[in-house]
PDB file of N, CA and C in Angstrom:
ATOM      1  N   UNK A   1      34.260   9.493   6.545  1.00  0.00           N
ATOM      2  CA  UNK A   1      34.192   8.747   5.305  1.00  0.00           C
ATOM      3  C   UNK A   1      33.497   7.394   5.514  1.00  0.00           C
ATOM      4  N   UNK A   2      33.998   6.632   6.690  1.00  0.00           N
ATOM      5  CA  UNK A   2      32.858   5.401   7.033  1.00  0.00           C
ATOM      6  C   UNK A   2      31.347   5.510   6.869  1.00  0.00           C
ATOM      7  N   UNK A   3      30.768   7.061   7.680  1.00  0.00           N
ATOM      8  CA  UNK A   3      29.295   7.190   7.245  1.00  0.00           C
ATOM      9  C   UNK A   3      28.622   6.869   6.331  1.00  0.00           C
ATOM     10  N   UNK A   4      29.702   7.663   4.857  1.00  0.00           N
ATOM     11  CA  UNK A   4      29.373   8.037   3.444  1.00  0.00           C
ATOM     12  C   UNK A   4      29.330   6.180   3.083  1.00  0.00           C
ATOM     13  N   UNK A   5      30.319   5.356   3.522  1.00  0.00           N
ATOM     14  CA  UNK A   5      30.402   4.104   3.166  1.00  0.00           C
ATOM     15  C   UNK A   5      29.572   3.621   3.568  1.00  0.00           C
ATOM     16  N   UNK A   6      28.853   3.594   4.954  1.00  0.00           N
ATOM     17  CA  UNK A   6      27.633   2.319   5.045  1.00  0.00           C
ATOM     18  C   UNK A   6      26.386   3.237   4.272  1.00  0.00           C
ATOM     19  N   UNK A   7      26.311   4.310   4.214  1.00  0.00           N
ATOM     20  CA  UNK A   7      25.297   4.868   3.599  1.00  0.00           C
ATOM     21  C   UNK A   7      24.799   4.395   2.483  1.00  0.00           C
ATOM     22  N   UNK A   8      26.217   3.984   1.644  1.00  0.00           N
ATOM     23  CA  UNK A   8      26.228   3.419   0.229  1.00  0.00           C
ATOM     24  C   UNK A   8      25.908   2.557  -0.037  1.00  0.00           C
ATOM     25  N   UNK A   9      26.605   1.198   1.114  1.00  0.00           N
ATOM     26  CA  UNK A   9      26.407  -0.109   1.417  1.00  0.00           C
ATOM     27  C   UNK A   9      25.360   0.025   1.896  1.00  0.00           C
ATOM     28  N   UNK A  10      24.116   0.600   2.541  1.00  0.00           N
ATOM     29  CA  UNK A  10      22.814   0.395   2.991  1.00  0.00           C
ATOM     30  C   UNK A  10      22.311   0.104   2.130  1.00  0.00           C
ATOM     31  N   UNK A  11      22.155   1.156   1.133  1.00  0.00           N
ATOM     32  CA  UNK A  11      21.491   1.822  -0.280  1.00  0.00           C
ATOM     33  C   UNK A  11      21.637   0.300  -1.042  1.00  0.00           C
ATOM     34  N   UNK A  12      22.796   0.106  -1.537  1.00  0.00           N
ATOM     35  CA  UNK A  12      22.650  -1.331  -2.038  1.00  0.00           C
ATOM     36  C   UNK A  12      22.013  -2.399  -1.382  1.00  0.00           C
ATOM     37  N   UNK A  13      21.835  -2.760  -0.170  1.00  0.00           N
ATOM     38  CA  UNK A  13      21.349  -3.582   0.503  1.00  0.00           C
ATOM     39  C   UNK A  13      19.843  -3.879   0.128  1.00  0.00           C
ATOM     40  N   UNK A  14      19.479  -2.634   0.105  1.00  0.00           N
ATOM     41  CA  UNK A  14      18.115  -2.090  -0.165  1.00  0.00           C
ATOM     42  C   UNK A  14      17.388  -2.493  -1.363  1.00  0.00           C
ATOM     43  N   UNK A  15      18.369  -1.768  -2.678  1.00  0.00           N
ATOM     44  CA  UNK A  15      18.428  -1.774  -3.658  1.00  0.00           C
ATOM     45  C   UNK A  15      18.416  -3.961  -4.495  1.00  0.00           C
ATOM     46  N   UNK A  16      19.299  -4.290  -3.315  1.00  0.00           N
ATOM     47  CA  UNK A  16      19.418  -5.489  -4.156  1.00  0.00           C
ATOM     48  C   UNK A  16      17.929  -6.598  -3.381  1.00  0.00           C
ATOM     49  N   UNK A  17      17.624  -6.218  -2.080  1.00  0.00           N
ATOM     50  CA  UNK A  17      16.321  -6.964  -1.304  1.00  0.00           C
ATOM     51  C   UNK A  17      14.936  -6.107  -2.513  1.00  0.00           C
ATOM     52  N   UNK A  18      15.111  -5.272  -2.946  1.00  0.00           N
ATOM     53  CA  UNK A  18      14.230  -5.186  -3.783  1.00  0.00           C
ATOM     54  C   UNK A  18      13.627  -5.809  -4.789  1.00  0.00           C
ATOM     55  N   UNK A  19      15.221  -6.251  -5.744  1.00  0.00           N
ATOM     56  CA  UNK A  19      15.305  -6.678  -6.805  1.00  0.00           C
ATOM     57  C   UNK A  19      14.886  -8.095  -6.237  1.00  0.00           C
ATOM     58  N   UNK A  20      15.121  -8.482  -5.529  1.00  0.00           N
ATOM     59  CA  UNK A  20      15.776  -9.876  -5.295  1.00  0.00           C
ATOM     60  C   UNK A  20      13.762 -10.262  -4.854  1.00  0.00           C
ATOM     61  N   UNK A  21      13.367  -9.648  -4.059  1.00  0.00           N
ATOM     62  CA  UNK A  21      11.818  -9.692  -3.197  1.00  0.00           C
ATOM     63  C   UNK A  21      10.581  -9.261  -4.799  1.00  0.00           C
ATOM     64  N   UNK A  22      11.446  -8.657  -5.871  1.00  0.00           N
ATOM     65  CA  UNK A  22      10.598  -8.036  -6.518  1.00  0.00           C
ATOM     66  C   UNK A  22       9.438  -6.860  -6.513  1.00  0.00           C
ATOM     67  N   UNK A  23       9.903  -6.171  -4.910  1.00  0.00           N
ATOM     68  CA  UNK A  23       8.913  -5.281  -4.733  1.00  0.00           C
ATOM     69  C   UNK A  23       9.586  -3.972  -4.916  1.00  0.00           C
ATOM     70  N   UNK A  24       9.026  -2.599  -5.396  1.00  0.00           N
ATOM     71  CA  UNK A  24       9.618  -1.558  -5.267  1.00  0.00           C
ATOM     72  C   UNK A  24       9.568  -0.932  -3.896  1.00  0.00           C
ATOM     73  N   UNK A  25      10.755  -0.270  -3.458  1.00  0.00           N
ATOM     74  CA  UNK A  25      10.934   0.053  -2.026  1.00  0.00           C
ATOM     75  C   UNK A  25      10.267   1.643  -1.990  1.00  0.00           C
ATOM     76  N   UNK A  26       9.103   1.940  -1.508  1.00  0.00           N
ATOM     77  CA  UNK A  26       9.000   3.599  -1.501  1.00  0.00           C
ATOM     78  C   UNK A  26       9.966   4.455  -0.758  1.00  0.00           C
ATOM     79  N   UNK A  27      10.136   5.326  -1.346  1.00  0.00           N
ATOM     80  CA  UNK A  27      11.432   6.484  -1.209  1.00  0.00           C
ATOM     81  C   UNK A  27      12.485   6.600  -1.919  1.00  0.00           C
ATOM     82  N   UNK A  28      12.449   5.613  -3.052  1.00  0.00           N
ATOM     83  CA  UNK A  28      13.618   5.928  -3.554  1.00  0.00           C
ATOM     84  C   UNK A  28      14.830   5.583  -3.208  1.00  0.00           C
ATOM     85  N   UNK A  29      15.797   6.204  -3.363  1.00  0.00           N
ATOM     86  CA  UNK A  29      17.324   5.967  -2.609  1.00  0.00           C
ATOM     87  C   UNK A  29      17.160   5.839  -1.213  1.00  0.00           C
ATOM     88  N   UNK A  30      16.293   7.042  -0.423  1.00  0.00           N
ATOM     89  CA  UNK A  30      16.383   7.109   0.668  1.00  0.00           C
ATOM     90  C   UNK A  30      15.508   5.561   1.476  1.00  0.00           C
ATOM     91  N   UNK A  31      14.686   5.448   0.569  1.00  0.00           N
ATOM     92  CA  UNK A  31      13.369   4.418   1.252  1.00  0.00           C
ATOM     93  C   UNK A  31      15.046   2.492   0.925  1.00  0.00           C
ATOM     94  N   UNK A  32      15.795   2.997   0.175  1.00  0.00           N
ATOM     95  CA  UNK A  32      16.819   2.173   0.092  1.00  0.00           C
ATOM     96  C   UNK A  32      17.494   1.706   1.192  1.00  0.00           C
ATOM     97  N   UNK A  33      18.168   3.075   1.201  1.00  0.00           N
ATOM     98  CA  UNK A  33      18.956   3.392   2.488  1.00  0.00           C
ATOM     99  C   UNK A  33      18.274   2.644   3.862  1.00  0.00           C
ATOM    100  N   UNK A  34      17.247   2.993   4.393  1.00  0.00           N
ATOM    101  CA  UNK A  34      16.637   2.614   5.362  1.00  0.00           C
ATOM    102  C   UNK A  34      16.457   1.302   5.642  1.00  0.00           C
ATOM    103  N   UNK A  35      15.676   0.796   4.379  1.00  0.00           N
ATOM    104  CA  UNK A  35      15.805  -0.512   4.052  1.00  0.00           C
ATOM    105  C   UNK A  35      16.997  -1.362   4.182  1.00  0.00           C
ATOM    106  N   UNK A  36      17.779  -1.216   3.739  1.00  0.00           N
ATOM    107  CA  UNK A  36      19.164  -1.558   4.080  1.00  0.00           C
ATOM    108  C   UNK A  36      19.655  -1.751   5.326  1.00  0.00           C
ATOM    109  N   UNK A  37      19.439  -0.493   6.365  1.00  0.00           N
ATOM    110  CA  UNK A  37      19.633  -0.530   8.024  1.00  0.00           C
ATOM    111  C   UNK A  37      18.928  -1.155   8.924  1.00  0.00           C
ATOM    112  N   UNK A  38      17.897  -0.444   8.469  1.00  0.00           N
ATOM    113  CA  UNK A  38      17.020  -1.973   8.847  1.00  0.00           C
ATOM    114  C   UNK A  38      16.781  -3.179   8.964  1.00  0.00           C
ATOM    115  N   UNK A  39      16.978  -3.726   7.248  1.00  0.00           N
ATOM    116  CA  UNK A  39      17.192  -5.266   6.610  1.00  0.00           C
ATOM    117  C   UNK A  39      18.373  -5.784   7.447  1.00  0.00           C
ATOM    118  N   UNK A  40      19.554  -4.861   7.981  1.00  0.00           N
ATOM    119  CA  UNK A  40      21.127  -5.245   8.600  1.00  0.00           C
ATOM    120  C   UNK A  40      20.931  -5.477   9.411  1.00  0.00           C
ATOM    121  N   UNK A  41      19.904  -5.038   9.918  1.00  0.00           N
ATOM    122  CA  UNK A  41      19.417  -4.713  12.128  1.00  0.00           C
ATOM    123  C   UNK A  41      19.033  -5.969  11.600  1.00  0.00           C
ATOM    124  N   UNK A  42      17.565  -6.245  11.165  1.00  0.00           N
ATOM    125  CA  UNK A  42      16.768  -6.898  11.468  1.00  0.00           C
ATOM    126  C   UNK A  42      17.396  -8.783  10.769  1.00  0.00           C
ATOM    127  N   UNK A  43      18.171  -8.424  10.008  1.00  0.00           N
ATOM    128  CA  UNK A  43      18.866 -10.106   9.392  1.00  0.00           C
ATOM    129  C   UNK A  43      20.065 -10.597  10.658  1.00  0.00           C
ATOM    130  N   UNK A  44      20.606  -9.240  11.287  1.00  0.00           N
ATOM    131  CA  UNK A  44      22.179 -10.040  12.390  1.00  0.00           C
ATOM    132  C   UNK A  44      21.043  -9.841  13.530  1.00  0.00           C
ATOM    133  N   UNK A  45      20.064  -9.547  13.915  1.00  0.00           N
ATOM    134  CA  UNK A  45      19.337  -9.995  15.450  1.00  0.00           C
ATOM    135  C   UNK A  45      18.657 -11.476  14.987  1.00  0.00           C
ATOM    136  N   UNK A  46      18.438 -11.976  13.997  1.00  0.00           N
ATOM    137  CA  UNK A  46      17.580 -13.162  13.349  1.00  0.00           C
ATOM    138  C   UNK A  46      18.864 -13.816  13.314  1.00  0.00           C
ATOM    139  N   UNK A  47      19.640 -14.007  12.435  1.00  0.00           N
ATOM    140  CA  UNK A  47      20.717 -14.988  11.838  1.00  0.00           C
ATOM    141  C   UNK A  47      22.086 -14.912  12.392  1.00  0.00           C
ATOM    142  N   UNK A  48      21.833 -13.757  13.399  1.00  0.00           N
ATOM    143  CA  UNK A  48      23.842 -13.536  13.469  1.00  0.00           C
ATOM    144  C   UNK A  48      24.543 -12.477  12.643  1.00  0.00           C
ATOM    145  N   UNK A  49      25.598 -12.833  13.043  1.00  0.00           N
ATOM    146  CA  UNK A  49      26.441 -11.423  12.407  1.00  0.00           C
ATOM    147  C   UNK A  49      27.945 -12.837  11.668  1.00  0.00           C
ATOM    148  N   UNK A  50      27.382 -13.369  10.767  1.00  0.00           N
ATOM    149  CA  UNK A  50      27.995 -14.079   9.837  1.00  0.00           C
ATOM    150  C   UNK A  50      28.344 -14.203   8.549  1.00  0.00           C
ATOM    151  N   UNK A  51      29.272 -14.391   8.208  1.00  0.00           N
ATOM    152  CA  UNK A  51      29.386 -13.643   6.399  1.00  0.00           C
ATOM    153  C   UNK A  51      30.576 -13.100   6.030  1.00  0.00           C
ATOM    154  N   UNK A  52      30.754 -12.662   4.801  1.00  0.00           N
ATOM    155  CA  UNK A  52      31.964 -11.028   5.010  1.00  0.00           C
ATOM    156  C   UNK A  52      30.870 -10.068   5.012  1.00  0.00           C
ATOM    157  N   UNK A  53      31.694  -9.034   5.769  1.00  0.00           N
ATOM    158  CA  UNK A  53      31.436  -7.900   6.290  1.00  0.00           C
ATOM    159  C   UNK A  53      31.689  -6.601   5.323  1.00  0.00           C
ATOM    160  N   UNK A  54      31.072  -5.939   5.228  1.00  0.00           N
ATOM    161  CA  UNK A  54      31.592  -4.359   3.941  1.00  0.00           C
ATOM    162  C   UNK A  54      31.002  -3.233   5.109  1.00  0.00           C
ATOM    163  N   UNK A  55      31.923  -2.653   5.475  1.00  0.00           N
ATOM    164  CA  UNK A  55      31.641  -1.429   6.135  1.00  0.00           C
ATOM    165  C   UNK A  55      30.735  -1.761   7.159  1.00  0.00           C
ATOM    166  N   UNK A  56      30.707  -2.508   8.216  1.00  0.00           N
ATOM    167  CA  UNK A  56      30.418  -3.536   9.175  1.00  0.00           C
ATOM    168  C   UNK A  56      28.695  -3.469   8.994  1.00  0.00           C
ATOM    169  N   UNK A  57      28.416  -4.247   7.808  1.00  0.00           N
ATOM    170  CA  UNK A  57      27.648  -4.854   7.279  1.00  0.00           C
ATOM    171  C   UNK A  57      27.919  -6.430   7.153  1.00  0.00           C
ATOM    172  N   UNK A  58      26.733  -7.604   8.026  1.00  0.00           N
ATOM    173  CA  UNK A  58      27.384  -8.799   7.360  1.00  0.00           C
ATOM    174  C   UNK A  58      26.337  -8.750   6.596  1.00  0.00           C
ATOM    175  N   UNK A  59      27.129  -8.842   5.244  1.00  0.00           N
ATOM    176  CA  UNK A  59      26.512  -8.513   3.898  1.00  0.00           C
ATOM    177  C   UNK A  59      25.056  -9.820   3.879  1.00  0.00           C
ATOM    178  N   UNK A  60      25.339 -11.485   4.096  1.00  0.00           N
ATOM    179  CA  UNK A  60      24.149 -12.395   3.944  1.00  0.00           C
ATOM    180  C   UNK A  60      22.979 -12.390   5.035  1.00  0.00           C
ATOM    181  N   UNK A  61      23.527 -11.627   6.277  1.00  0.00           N
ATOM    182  CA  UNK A  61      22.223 -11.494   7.143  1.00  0.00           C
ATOM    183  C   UNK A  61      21.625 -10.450   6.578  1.00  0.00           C
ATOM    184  N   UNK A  62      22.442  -9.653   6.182  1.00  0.00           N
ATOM    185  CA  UNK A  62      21.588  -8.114   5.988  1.00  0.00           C
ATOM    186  C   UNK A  62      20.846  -8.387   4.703  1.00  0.00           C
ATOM    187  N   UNK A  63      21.086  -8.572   4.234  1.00  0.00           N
ATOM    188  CA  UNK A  63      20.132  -8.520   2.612  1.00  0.00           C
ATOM    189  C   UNK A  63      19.231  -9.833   2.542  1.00  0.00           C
ATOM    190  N   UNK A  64      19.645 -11.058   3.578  1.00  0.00           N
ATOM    191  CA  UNK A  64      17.992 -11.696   4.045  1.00  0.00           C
ATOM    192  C   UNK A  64      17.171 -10.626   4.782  1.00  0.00           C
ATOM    193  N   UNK A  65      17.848  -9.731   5.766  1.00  0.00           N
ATOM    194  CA  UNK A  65      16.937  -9.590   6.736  1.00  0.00           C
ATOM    195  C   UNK A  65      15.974  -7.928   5.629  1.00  0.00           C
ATOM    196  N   UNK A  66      16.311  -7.018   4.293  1.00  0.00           N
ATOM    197  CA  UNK A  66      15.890  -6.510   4.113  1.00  0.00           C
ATOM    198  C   UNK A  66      15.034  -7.107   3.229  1.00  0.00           C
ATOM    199  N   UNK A  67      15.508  -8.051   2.885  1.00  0.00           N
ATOM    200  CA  UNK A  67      14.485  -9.113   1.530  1.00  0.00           C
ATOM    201  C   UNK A  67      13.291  -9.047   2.585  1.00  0.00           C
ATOM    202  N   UNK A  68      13.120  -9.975   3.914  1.00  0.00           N
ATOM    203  CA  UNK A  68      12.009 -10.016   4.373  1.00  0.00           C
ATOM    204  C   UNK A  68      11.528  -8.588   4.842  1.00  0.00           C
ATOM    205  N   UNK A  69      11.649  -7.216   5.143  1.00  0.00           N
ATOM    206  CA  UNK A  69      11.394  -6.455   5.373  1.00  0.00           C
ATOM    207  C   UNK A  69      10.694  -6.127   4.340  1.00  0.00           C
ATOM    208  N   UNK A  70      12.054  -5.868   2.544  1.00  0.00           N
ATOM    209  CA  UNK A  70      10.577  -5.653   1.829  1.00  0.00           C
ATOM    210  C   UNK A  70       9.259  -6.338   1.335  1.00  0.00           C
ATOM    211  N   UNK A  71       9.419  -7.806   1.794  1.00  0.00           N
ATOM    212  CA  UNK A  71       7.788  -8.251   1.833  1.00  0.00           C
ATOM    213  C   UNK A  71       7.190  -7.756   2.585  1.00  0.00           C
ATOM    214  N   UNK A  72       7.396  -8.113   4.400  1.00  0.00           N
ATOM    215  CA  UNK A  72       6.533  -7.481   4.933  1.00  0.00           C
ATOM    216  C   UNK A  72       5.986  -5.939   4.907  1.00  0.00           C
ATOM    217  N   UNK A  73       6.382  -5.445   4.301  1.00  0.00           N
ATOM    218  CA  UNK A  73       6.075  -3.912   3.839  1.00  0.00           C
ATOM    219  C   UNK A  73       5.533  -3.917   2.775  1.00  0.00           C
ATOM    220  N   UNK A  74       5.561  -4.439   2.071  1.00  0.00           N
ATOM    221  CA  UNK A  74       4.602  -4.611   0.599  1.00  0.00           C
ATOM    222  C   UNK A  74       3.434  -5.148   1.113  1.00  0.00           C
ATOM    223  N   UNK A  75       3.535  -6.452   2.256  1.00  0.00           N
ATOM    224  CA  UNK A  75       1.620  -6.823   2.392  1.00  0.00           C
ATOM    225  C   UNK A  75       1.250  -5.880   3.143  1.00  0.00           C
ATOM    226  N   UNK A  76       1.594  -5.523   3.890  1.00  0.00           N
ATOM    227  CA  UNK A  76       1.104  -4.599   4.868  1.00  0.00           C
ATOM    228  C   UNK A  76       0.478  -2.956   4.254  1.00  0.00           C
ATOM    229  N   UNK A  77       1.303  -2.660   3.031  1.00  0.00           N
ATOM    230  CA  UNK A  77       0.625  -1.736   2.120  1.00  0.00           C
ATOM    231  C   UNK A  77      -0.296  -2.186   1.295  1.00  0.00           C
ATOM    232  N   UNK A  78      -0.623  -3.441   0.750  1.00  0.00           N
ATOM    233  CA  UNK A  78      -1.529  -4.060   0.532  1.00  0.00           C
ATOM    234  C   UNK A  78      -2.586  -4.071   0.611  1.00  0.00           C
ATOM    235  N   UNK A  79      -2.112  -4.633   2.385  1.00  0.00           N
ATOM    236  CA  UNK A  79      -4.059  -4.919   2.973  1.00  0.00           C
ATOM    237  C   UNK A  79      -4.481  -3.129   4.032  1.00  0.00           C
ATOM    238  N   UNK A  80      -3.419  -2.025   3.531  1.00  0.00           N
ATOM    239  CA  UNK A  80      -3.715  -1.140   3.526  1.00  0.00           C
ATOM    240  C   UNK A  80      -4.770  -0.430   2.377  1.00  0.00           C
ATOM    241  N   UNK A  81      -4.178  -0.972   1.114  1.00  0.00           N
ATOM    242  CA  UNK A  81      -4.759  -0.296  -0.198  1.00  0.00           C
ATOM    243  C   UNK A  81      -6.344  -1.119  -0.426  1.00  0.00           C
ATOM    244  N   UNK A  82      -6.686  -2.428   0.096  1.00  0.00           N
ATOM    245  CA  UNK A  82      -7.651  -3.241  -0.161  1.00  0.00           C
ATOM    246  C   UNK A  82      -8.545  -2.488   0.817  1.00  0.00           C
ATOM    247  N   UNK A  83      -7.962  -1.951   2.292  1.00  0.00           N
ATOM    248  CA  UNK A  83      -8.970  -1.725   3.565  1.00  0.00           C
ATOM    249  C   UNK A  83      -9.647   0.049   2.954  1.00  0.00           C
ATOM    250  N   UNK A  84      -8.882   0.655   2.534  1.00  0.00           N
ATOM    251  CA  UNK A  84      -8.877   2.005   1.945  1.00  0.00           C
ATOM    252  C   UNK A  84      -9.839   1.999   1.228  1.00  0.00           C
TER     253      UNK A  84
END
């Protein structure tokens, strides 16, 4: 049942660095999800593992660290679509 929980809590993570970055995340739920694990990896190796925690998520590193993920993934598809 923990799985099903960070799965969820990824998905939002994702979902809210989207909203929040203004970019759409490709994949959908899943491109969410990822985003989310990622954004979690990549915000507690940058900032720490500080915050409250939801399903050992610290919820303010993680959703900085997917906010900057989904920029850098938006320019980078970018100066993909400009080089194309």
């Amino acid at each position: 049942m923990s799985f099903i929980w960070s799965l969820i809590v990824g998905g939002v993570i994702g979902w809210l660095a989207g909203l929040i970055a203004g970019r759409n995340i490709p994949g959908g739920i899943i491109g969410n999800i990822i985003a989310g694990f990622v954004g979690a990896w990549l915000g507690t190796a940058i900032l720490g593992n500080w915050g409250p925690h939801v399903a050992d998520f610290a919820i303010i590193p993680a959703i900085i660290g997917a906010v900057v993920l989904v920029l850098l993934l938006s320019f980078i598809m970018r100066a993909f679509r400009k080089a194309g």
